[in-house]
N, C-alpha and C. Protein backbone atom coordinates (compact mmCIF):
# COMPACT_ATOMS: atom_id res chain seq x y z
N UNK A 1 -33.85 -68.07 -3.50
CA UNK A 1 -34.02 -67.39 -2.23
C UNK A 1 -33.28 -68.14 -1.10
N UNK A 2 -33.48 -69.48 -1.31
CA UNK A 2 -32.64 -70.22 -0.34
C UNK A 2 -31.20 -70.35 -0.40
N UNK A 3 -30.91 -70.30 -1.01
CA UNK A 3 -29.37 -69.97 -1.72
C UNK A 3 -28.68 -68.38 -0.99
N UNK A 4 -29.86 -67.58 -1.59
CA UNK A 4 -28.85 -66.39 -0.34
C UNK A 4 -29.17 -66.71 0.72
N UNK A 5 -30.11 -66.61 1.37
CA UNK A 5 -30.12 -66.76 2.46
C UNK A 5 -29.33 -67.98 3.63
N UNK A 6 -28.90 -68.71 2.65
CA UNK A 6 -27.64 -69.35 3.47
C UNK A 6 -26.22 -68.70 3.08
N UNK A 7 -26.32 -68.38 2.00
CA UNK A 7 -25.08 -67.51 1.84
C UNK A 7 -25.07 -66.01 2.88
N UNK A 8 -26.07 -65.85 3.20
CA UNK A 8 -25.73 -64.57 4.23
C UNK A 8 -25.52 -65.25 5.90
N UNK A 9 -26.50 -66.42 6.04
CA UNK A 9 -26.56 -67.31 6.99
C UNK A 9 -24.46 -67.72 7.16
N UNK A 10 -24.44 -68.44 6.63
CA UNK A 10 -22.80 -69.19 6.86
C UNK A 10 -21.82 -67.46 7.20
N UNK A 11 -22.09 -66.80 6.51
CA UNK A 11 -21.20 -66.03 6.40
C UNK A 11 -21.32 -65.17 7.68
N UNK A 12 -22.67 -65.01 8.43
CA UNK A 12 -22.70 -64.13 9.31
C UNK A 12 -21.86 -65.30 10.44
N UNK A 13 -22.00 -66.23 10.61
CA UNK A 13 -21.81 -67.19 11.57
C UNK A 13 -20.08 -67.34 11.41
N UNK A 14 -19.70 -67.24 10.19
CA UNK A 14 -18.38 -67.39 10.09
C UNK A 14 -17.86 -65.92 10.66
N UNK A 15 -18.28 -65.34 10.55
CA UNK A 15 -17.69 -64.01 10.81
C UNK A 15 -17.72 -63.94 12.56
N UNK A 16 -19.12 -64.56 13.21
CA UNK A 16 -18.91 -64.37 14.51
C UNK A 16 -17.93 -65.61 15.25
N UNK A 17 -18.02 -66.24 14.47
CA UNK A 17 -16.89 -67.02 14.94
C UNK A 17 -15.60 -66.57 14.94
N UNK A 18 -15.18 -66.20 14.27
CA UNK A 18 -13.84 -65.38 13.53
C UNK A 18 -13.50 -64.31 15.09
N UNK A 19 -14.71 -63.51 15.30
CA UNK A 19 -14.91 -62.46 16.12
C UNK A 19 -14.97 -63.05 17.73
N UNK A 20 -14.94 -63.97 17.92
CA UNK A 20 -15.53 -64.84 18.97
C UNK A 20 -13.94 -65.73 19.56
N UNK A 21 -13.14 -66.16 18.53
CA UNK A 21 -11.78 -66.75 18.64
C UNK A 21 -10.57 -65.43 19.11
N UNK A 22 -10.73 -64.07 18.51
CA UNK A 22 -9.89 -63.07 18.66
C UNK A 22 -10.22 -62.50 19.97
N UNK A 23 -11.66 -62.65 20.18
CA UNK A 23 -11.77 -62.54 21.66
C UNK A 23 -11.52 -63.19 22.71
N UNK A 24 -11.12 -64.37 22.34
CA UNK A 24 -11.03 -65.02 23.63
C UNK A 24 -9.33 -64.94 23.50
N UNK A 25 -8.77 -64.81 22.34
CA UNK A 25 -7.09 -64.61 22.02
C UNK A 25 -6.93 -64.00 23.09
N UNK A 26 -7.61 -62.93 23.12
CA UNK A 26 -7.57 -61.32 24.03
C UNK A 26 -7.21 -61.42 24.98
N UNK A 27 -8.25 -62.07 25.82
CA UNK A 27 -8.56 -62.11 27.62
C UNK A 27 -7.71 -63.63 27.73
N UNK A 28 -7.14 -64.34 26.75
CA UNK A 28 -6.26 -65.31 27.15
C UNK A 28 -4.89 -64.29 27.23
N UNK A 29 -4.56 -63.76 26.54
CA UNK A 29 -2.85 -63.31 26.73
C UNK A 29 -3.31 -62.14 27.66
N UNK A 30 -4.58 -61.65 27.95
CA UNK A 30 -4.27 -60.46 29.16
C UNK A 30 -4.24 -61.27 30.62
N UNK A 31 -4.89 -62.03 30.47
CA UNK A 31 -4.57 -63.20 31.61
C UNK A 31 -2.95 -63.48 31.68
N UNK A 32 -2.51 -64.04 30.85
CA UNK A 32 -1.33 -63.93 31.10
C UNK A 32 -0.08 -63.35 31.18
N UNK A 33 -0.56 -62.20 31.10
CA UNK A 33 0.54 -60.87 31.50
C UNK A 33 0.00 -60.93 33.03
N UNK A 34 -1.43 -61.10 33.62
CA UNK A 34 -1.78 -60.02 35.14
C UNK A 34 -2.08 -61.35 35.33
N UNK A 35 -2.13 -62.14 35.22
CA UNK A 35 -2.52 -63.57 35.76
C UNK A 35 -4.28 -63.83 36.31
N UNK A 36 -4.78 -64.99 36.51
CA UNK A 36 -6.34 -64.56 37.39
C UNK A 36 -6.38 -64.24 38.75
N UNK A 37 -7.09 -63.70 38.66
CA UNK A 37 -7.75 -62.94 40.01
C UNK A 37 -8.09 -64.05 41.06
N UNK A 38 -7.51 -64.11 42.12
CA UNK A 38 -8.16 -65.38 43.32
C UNK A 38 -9.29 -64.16 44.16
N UNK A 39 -10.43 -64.93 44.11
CA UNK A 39 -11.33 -64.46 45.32
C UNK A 39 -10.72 -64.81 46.85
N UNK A 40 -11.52 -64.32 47.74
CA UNK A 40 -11.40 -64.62 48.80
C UNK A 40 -11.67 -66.01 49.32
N UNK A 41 -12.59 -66.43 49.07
CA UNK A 41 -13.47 -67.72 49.18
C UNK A 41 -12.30 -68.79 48.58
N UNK A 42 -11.92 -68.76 47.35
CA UNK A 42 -11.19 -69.45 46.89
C UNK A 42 -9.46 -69.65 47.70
N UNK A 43 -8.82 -68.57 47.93
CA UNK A 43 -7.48 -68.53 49.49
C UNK A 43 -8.45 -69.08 50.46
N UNK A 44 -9.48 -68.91 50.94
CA UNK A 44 -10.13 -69.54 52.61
C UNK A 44 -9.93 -71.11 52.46
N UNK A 45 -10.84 -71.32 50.87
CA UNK A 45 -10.60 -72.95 50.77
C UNK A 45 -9.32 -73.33 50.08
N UNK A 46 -8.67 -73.36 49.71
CA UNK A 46 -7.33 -73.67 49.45
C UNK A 46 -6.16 -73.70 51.44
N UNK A 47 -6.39 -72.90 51.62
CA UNK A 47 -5.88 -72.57 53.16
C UNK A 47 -6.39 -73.95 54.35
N UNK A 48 -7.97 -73.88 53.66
CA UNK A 48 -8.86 -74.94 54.96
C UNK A 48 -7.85 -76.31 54.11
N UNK A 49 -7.83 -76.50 52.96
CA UNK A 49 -7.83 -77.61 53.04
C UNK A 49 -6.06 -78.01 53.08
N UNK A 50 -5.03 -77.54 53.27
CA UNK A 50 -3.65 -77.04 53.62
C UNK A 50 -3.88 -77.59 54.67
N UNK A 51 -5.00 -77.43 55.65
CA UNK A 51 -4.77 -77.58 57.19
C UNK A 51 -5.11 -78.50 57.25
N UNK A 52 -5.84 -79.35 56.55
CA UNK A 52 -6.74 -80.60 56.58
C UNK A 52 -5.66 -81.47 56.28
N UNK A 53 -4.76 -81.20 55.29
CA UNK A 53 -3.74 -82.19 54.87
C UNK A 53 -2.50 -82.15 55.95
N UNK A 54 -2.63 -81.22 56.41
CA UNK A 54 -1.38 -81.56 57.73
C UNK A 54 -1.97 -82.19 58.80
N UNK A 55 -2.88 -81.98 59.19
CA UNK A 55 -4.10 -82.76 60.12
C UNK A 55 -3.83 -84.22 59.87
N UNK A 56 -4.26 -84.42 58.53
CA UNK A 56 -4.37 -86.11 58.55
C UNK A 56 -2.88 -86.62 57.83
N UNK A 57 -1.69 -85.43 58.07
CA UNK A 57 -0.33 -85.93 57.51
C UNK A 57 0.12 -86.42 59.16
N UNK A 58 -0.72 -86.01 60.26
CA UNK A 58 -0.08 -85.80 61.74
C UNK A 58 -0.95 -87.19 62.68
N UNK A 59 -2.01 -87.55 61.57
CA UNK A 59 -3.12 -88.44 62.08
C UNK A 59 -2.37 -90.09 62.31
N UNK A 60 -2.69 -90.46 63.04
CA UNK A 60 -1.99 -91.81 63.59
C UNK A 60 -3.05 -93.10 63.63
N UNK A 61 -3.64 -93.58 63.16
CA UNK A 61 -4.42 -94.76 63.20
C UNK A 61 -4.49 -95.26 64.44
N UNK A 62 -5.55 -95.66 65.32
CA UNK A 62 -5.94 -96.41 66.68
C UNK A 62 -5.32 -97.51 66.34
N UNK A 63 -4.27 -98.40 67.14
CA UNK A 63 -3.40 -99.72 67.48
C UNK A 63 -4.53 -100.72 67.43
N UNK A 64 -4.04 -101.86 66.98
CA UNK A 64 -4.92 -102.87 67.49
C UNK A 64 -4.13 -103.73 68.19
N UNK A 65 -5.51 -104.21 69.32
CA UNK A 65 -5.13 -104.63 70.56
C UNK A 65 -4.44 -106.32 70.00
N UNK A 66 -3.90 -106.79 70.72
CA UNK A 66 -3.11 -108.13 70.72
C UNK A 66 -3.62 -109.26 70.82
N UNK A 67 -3.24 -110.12 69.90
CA UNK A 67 -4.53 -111.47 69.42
C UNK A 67 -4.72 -111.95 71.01
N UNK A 68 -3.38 -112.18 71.64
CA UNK A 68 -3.21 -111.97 73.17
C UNK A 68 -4.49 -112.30 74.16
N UNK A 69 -4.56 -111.17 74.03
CA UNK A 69 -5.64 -110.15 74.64
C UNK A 69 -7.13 -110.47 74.04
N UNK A 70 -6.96 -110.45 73.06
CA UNK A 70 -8.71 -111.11 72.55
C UNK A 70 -8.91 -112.40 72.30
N UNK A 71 -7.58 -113.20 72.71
CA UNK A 71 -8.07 -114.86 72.89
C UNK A 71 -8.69 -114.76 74.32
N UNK A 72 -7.89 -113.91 75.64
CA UNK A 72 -8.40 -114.24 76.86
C UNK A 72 -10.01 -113.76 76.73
N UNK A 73 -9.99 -112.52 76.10
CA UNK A 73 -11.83 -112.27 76.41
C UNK A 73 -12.48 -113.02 75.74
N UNK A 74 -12.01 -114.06 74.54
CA UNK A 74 -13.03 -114.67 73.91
C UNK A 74 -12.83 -116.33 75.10
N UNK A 75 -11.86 -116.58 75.79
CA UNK A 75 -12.08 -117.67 76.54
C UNK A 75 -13.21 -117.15 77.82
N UNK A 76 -12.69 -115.51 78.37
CA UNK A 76 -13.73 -115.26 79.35
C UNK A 76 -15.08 -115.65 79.14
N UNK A 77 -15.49 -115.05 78.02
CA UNK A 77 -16.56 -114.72 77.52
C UNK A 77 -17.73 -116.51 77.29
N UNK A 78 -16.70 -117.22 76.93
CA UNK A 78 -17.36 -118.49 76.63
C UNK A 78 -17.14 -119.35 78.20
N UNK A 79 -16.49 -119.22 79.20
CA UNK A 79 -16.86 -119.39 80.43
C UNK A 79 -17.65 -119.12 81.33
N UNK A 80 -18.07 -117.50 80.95
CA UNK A 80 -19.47 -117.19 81.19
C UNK A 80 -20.87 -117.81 80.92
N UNK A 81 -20.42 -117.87 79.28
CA UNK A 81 -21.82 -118.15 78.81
C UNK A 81 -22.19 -119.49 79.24
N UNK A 82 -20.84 -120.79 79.58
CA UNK A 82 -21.51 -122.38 79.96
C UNK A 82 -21.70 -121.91 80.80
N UNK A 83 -21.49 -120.88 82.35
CA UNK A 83 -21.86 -120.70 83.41
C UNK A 83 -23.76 -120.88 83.87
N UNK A 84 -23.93 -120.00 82.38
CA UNK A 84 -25.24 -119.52 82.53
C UNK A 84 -25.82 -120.47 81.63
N UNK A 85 -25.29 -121.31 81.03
CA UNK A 85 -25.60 -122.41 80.44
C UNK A 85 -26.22 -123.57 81.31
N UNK A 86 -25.93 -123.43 81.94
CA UNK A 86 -25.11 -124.95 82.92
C UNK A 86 -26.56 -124.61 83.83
N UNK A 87 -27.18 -126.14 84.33
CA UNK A 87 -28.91 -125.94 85.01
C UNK A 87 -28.55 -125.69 86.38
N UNK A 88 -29.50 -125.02 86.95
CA UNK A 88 -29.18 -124.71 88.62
C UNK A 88 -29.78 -126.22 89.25
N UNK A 89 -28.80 -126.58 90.11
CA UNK A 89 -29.30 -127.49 90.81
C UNK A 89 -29.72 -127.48 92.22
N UNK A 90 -30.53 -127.04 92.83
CA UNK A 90 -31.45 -126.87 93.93
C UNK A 90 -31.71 -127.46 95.07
């Protein structure tokens, strides 16, 4: 009993397989005669992100300021602080 019943078992499975490969043969070469279908959603985001890449192809990084320039505020800055360091004398 177990014997057919895998013999009908394999065979049904082979067969939908068989049936299952010719189908997808199908809708693969009709695809490629008419090609796939783009939704809408799919052109909106393809489009948004087109704009996004010229955006940050046009984007320029903030300069940094000149060691220059941040030695004087770090001398300001520590002239201040002995200022307020420093005891009031009365």
């Amino acid at each position: 009993m177990y014997k057919i019943f895998m013999l009908i078992a394999l065979s049904v499975l082979a067969i939908g397989w068989i049936a299952y490969t010719l189908w997808m043969r199908k809708i693969y070469e009709e695809e490629k005669k008419t090609g796939r279908p783009k939704s809408e959603r799919l052109q909106k985001t393809k489009s948004e992100v087109v704009d996004w890449a010229k955006k940050m192809a046009k984007f320029e990084p903030p300069t940094r300021k000149k060691t220059e320039d941040r030695k004087q505020k770090t001398e300001d800055r520590e002239k201040k602080q002995a200022e307020r360091d420093q005891p009031k004398n009365d």
